[in-house]
C-alpha atoms as a PDB file:
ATOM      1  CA  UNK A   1      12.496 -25.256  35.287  1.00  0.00           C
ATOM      2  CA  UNK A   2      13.314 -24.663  31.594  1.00  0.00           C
ATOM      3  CA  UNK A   3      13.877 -21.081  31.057  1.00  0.00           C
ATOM      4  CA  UNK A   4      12.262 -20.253  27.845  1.00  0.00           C
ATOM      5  CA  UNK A   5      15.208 -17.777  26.617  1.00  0.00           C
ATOM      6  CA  UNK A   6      17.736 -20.708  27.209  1.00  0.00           C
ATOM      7  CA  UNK A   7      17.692 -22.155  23.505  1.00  0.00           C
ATOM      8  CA  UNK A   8      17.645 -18.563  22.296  1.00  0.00           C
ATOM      9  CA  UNK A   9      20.755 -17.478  24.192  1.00  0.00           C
ATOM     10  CA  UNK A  10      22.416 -21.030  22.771  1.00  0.00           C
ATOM     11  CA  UNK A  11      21.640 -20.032  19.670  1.00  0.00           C
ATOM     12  CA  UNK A  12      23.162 -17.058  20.086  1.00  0.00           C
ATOM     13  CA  UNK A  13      26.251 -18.387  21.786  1.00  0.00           C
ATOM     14  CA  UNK A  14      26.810 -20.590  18.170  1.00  0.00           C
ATOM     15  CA  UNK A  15      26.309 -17.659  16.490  1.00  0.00           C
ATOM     16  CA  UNK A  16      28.968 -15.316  18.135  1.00  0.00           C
ATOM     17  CA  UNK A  17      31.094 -18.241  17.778  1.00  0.00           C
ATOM     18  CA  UNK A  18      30.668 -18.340  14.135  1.00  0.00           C
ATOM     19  CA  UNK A  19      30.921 -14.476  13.737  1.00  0.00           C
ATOM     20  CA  UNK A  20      34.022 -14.738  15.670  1.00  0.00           C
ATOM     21  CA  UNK A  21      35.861 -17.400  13.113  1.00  0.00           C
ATOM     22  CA  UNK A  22      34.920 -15.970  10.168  1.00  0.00           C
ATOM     23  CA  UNK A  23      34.869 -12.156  10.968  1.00  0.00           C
ATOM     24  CA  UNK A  24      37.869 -11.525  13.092  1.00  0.00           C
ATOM     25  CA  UNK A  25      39.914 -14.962  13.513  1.00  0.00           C
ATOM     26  CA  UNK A  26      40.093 -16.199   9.721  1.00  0.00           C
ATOM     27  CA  UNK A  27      41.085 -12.707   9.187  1.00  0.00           C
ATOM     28  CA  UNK A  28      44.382 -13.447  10.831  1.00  0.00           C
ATOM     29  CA  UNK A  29      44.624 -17.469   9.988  1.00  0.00           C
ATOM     30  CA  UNK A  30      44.798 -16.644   6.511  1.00  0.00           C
ATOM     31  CA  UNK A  31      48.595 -15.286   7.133  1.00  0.00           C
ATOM     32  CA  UNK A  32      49.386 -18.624   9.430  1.00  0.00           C
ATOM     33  CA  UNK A  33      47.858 -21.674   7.460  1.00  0.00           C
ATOM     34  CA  UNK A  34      47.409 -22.745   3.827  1.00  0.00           C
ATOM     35  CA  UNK A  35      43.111 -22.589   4.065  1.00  0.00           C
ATOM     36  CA  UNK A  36      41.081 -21.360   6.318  1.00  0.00           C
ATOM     37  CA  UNK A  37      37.936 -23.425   7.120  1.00  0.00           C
ATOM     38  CA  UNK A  38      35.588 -23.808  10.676  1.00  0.00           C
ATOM     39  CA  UNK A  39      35.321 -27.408  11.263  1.00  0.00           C
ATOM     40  CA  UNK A  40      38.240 -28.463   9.308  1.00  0.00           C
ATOM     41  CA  UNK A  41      41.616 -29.692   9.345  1.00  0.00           C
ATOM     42  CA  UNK A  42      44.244 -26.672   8.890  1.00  0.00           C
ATOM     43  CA  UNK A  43      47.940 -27.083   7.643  1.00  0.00           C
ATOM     44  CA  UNK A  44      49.843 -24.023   9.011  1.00  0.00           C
ATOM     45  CA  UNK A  45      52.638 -22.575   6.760  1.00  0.00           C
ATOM     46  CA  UNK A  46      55.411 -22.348   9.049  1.00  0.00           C
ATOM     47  CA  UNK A  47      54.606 -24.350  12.354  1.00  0.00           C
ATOM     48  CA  UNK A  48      57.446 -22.442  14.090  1.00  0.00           C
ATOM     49  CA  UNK A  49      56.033 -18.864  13.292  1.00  0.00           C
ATOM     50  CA  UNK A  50      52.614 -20.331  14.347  1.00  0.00           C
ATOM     51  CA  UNK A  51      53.885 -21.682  17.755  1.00  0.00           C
ATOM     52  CA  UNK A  52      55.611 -17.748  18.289  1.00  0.00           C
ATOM     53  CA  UNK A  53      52.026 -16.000  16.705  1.00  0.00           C
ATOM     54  CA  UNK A  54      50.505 -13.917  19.703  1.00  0.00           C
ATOM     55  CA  UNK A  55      47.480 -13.592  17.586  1.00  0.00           C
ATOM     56  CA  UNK A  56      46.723 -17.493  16.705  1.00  0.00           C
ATOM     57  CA  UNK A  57      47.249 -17.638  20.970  1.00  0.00           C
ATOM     58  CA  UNK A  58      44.450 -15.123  21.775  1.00  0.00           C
ATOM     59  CA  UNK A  59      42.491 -16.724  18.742  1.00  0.00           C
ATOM     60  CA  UNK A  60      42.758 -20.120  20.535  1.00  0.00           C
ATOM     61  CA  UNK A  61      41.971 -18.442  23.955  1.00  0.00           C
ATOM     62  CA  UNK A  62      38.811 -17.210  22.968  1.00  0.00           C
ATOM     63  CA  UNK A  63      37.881 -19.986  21.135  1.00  0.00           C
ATOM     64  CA  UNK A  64      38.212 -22.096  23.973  1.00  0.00           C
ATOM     65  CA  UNK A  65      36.373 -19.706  26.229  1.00  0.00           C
ATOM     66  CA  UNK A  66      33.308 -19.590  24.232  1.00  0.00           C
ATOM     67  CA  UNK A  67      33.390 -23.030  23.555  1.00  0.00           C
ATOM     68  CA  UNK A  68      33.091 -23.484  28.023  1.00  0.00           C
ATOM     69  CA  UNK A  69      30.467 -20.810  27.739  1.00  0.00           C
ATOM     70  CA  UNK A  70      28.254 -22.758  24.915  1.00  0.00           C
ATOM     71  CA  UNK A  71      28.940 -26.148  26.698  1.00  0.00           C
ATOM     72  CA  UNK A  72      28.328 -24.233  30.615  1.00  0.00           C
ATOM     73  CA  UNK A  73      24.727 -23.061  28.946  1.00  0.00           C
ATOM     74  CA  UNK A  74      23.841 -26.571  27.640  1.00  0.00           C
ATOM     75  CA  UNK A  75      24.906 -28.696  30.440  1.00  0.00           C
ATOM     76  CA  UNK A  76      22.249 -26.293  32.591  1.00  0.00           C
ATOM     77  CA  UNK A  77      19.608 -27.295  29.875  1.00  0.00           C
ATOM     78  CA  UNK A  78      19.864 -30.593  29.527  1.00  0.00           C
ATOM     79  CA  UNK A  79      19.611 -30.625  33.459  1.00  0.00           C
ATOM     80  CA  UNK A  80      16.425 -28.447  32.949  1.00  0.00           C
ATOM     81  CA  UNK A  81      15.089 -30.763  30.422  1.00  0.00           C
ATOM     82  CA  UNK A  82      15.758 -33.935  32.579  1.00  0.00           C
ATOM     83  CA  UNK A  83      14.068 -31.776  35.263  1.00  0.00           C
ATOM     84  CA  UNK A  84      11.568 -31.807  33.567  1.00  0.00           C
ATOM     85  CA  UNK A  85      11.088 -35.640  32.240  1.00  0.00           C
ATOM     86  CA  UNK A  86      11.179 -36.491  35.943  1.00  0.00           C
ATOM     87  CA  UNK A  87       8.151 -34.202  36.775  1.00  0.00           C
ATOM     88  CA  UNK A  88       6.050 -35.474  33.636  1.00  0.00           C
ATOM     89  CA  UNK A  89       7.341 -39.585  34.784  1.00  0.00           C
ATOM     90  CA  UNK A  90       5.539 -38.415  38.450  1.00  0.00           C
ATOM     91  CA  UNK A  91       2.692 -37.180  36.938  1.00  0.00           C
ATOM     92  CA  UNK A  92       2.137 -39.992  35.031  1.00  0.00           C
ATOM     93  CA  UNK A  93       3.020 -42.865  37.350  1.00  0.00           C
ATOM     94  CA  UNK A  94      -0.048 -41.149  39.835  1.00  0.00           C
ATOM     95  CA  UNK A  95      -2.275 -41.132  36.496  1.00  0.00           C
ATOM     96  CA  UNK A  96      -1.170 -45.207  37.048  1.00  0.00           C
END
């Protein structure tokens, strides 16, 4: 069944994200590319020093594990959800 904190905790999961970027990792993409913006296409300064930056590296590690956290969490609601279409289409079709 749909767990009622499940939207919550996604909301939450964006929100890290989002915390994360402009808090801590535009913090240190400021030094690497010409402007710094979520969502956006970013032209680093040197692409060499970027390639070599142990920072931009942990920057796109964590990125990329919150983004399989965020898209882990959904996947499990939309299976709730469906879940629960299928129950309501039974109930209905013995209304029928």
């Amino acid at each position: 069944m749909l767990n009622i904190y499940d939207l919550g905790w996604m909301e939450i999961l964006a929100q890290r994200q989002e915390d994360y970027f402009y808090n801590t990792a535009a913090l240190v993409l400021t030094d690497l590319f010409e402007q710094v913006v979520m969502r956006a296409e970013m032209k680093p300064f040197d692409f060499e020093e970027l390639k070599k930056s142990k920072k931009y590296l942990s920057i796109l590690k964590t990125s990329i594990a919150m983004r399989k956290e965020q898209v882990y969490y959904h996947e499990g609601w939309k299976k709730s959800l469906e879940n629960i279409e299928n129950i309501i289409m039974k109930e209905l079709n013995k209304v029928r």
